[in-house]
N, C-alpha and C. Protein backbone atom coordinates (compact mmCIF):
# COMPACT_ATOMS: atom_id res chain seq x y z
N UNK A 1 179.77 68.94 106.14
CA UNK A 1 178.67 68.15 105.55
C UNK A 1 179.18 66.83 104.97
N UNK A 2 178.71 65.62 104.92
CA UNK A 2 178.91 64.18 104.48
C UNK A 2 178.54 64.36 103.14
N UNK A 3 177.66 65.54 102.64
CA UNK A 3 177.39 65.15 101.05
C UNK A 3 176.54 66.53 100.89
N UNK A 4 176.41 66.70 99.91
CA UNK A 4 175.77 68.39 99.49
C UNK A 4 174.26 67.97 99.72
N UNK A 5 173.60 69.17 100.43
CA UNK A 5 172.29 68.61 101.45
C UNK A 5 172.31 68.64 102.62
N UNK A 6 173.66 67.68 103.04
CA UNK A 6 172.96 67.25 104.57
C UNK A 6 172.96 68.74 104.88
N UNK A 7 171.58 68.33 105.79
CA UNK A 7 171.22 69.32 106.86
C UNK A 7 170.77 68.74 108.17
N UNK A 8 170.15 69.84 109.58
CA UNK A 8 170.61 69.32 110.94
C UNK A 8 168.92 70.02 111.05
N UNK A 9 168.50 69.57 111.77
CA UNK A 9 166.99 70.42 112.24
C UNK A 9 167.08 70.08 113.67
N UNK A 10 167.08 71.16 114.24
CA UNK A 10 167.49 71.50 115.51
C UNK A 10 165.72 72.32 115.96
N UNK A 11 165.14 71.85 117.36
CA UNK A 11 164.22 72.42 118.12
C UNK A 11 164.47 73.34 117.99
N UNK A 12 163.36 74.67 118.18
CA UNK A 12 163.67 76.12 119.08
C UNK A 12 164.43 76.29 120.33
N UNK A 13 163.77 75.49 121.27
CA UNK A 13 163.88 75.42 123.03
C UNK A 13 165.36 74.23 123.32
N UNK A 14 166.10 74.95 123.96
CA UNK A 14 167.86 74.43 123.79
C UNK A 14 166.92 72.88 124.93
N UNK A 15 167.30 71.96 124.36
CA UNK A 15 166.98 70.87 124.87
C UNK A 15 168.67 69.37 124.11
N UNK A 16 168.56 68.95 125.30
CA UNK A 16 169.41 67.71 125.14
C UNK A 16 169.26 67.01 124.57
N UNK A 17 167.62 66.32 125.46
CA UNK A 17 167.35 64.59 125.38
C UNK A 17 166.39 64.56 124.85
N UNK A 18 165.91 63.50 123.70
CA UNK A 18 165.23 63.66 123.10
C UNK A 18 163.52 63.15 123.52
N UNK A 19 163.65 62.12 124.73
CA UNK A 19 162.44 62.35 125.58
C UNK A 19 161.80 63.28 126.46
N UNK A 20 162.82 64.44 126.06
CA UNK A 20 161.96 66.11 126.57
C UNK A 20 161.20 66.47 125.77
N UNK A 21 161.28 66.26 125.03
CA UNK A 21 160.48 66.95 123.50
C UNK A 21 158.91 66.91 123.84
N UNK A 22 158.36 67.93 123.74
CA UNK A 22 156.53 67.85 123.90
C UNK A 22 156.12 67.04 122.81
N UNK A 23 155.32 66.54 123.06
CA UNK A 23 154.16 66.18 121.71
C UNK A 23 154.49 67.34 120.83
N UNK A 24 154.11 68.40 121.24
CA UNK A 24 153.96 69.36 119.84
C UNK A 24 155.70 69.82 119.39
N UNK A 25 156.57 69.42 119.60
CA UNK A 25 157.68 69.70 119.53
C UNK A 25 157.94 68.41 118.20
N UNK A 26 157.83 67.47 118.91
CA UNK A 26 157.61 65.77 118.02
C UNK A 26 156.86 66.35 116.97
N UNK A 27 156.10 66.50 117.10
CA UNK A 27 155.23 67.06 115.80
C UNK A 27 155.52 67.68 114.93
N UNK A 28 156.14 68.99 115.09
CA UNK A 28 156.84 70.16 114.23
C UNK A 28 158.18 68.76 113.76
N UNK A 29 158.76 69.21 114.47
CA UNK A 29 160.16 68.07 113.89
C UNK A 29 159.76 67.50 113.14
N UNK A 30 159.12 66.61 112.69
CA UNK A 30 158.33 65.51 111.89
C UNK A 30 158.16 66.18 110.50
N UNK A 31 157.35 66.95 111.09
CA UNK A 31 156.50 68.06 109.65
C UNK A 31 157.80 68.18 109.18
N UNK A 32 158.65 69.07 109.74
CA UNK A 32 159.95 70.08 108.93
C UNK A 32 160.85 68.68 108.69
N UNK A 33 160.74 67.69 108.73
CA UNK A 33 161.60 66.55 108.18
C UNK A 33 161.25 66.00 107.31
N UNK A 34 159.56 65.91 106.84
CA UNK A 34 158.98 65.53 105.69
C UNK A 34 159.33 66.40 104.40
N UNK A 35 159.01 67.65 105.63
CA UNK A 35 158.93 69.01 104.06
C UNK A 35 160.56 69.26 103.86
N UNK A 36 161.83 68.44 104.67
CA UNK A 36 162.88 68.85 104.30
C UNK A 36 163.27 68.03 103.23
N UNK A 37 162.65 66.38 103.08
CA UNK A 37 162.90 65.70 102.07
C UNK A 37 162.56 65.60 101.20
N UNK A 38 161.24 66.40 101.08
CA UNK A 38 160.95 67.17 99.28
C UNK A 38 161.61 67.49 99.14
N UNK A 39 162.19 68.63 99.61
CA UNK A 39 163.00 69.71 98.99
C UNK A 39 164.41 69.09 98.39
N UNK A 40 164.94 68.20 99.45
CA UNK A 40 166.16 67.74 98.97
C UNK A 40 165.50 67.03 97.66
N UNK A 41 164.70 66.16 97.59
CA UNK A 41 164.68 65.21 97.17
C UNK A 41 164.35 65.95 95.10
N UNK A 42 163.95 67.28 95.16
CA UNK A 42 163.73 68.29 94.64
C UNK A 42 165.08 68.71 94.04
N UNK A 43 165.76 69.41 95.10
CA UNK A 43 167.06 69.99 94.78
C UNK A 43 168.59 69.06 94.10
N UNK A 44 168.63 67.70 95.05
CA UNK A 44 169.28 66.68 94.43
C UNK A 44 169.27 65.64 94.06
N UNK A 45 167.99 65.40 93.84
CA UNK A 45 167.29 63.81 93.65
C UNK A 45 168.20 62.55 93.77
N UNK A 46 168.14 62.66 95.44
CA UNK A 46 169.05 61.65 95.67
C UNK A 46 168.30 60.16 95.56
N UNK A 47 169.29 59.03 95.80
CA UNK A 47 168.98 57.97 95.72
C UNK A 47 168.68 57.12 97.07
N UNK A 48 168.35 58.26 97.94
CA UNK A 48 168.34 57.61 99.40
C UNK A 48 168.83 58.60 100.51
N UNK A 49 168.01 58.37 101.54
CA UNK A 49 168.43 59.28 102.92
C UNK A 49 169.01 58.43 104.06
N UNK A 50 169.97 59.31 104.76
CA UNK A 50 170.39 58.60 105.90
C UNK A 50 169.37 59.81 107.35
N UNK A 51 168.45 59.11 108.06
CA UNK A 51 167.94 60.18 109.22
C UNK A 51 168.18 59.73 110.25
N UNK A 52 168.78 60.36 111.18
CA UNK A 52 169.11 60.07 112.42
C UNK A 52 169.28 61.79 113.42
N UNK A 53 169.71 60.68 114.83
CA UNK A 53 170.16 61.65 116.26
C UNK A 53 171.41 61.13 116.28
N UNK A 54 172.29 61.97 117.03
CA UNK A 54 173.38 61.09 117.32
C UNK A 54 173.08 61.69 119.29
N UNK A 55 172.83 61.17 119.88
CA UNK A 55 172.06 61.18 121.55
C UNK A 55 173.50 60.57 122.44
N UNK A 56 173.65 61.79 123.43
CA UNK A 56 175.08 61.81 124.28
C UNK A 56 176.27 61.68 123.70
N UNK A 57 177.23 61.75 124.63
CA UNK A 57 178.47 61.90 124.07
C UNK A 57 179.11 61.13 123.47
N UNK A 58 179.04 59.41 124.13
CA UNK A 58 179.14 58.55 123.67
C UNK A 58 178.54 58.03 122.18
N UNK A 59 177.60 58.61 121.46
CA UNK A 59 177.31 58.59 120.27
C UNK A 59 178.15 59.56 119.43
N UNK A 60 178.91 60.00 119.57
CA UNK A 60 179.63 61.41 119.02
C UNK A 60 179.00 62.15 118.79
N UNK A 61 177.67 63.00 119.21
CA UNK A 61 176.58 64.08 119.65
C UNK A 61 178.16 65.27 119.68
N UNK A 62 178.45 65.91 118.82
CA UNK A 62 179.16 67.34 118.83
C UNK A 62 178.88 68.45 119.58
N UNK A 63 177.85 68.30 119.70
CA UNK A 63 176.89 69.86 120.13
C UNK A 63 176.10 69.60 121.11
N UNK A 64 175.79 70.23 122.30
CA UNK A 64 174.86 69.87 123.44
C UNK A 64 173.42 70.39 122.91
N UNK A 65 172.88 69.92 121.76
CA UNK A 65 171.70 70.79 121.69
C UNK A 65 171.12 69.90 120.73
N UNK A 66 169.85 69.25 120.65
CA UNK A 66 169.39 67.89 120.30
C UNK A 66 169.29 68.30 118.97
N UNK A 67 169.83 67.24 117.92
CA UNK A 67 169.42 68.13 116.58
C UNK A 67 169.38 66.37 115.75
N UNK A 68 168.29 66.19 114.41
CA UNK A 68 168.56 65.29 113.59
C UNK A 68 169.11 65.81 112.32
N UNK A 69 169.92 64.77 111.66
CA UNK A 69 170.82 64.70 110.55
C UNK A 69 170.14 64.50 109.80
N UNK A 70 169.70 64.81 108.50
CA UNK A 70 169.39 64.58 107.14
C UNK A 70 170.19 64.22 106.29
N UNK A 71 170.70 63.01 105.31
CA UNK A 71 171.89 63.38 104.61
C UNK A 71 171.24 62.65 103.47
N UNK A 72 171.23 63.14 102.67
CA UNK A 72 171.39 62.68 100.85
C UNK A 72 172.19 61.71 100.92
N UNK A 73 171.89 60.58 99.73
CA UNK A 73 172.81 59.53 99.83
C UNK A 73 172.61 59.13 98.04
N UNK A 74 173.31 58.75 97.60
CA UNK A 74 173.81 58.20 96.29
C UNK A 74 174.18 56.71 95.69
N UNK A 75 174.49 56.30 94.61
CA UNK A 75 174.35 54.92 94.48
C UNK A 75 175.86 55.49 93.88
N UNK A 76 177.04 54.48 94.54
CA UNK A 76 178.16 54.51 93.93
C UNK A 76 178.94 55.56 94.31
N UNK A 77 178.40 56.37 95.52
CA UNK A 77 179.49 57.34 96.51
C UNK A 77 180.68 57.13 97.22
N UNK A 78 181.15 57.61 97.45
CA UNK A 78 182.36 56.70 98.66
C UNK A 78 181.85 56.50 100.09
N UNK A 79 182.14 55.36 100.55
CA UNK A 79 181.39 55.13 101.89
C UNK A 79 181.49 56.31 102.83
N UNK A 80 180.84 56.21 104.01
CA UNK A 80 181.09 56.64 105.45
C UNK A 80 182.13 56.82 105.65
N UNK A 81 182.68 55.70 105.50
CA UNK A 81 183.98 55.35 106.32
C UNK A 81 185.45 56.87 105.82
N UNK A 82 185.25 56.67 104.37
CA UNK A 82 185.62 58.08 103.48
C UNK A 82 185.46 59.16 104.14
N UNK A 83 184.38 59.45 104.04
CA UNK A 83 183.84 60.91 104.90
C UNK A 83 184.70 60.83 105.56
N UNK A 84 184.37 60.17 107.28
CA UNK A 84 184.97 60.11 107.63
C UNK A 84 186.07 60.62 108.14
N UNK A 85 187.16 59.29 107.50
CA UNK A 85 188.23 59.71 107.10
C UNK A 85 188.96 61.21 106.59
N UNK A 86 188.10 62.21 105.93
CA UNK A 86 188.38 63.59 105.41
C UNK A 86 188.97 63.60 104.24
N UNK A 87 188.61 61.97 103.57
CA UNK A 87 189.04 61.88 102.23
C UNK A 87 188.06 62.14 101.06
N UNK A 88 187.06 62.22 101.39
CA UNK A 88 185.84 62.90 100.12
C UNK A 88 185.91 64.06 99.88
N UNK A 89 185.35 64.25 98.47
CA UNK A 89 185.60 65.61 98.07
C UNK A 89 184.20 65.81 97.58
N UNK A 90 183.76 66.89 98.49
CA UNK A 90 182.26 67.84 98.59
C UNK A 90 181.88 68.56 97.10
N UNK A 91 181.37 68.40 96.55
CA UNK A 91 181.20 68.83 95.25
C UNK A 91 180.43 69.72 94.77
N UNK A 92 180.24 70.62 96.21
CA UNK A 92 179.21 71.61 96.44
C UNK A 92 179.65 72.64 97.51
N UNK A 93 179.55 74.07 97.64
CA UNK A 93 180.34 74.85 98.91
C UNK A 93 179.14 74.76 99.78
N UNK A 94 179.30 74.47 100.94
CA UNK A 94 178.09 74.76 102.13
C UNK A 94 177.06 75.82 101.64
N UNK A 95 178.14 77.14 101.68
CA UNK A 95 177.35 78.75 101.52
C UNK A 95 176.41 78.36 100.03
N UNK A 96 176.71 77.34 99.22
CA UNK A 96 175.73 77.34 98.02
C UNK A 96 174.61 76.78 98.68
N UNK A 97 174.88 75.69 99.25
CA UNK A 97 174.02 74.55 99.57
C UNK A 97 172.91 75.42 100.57
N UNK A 98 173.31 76.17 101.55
CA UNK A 98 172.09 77.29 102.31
C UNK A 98 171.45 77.72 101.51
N UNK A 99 172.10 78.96 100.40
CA UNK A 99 171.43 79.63 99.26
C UNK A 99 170.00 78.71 98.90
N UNK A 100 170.38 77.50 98.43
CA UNK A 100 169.60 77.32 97.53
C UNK A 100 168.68 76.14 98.95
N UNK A 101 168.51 75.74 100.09
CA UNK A 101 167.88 75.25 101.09
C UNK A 101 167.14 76.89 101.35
N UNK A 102 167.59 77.74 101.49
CA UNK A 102 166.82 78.96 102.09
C UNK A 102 165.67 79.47 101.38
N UNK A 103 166.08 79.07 99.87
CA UNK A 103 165.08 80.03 98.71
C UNK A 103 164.08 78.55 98.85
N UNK A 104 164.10 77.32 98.87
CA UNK A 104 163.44 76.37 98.75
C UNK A 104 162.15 76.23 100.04
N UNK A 105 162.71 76.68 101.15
CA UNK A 105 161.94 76.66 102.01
C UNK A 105 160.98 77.73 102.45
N UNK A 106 161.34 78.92 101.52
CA UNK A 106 160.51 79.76 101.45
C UNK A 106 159.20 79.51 100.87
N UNK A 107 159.49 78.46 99.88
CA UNK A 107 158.15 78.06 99.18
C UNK A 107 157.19 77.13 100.07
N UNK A 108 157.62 76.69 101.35
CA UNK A 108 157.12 76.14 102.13
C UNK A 108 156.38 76.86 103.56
N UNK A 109 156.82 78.02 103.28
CA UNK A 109 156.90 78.91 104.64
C UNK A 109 155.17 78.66 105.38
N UNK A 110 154.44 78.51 104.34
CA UNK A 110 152.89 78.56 104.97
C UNK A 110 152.34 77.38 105.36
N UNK A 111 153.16 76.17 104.63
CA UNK A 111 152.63 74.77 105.21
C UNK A 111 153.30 74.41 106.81
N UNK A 112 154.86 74.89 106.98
CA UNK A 112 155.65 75.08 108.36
C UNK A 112 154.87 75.78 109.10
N UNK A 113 154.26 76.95 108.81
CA UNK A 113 153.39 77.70 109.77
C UNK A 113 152.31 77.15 110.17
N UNK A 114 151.59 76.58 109.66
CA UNK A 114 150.17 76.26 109.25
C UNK A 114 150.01 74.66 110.28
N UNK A 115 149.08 75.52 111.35
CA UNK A 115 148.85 74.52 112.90
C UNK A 115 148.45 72.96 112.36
């Protein structure tokens, strides 16, 4: 993770490219990206989001399976470039950071469902 938060929202249906995506696929994604930045915005009241794809290999895309980045961002963090590098220090364990994304989205479970 680049910062306690980021998270990845990945489709159901194993897809690449992101002009496969149905309308209703676009749609859900959208929703669960709005309702993911309450929550962060809830859990660490950050000072800013970074949202993106990273699309083919040539973008450094890790994973063959289309997913966007969410990341919390801060005023006075250490850059990118840090990350990066593998010189930042995470100030949060992943396994916390699920815990408390899992119990949060439970409170959402009926608006995600809800056509």
């Amino acid at each position: 993770p680049y910062n306690p938060g980021h998270l990845m929202i990945f489709p159901n249906r194993h897809i690449e490219e992101i002009e496969k995506l149905s309308f209703s696929e676009v749609k859900e994604l959208h929703k669960l990206t709005i309702i993911s930045l309450k929550i962060l915005r809830n859990l660490y009241s950050p000072h800013g989001f970074n949202i993106g794809y990273n699309l083919g290999k040539g973008s450094g895309a890790s994973i063959e399976h289309l997913h966007l980045h969410i990341v919390p961002r801060y005023e006075n963090e250490l850059s990118f470039i840090d990350v990066l590098s593998g010189s930042k220090i995470i100030v949060e364990e992943p396994k916390d950071t699920v815990q408390k994304l899992k119990r949060e989205y439970k409170k959402y479970a009926e608006e995600l469902l809800a056509q």
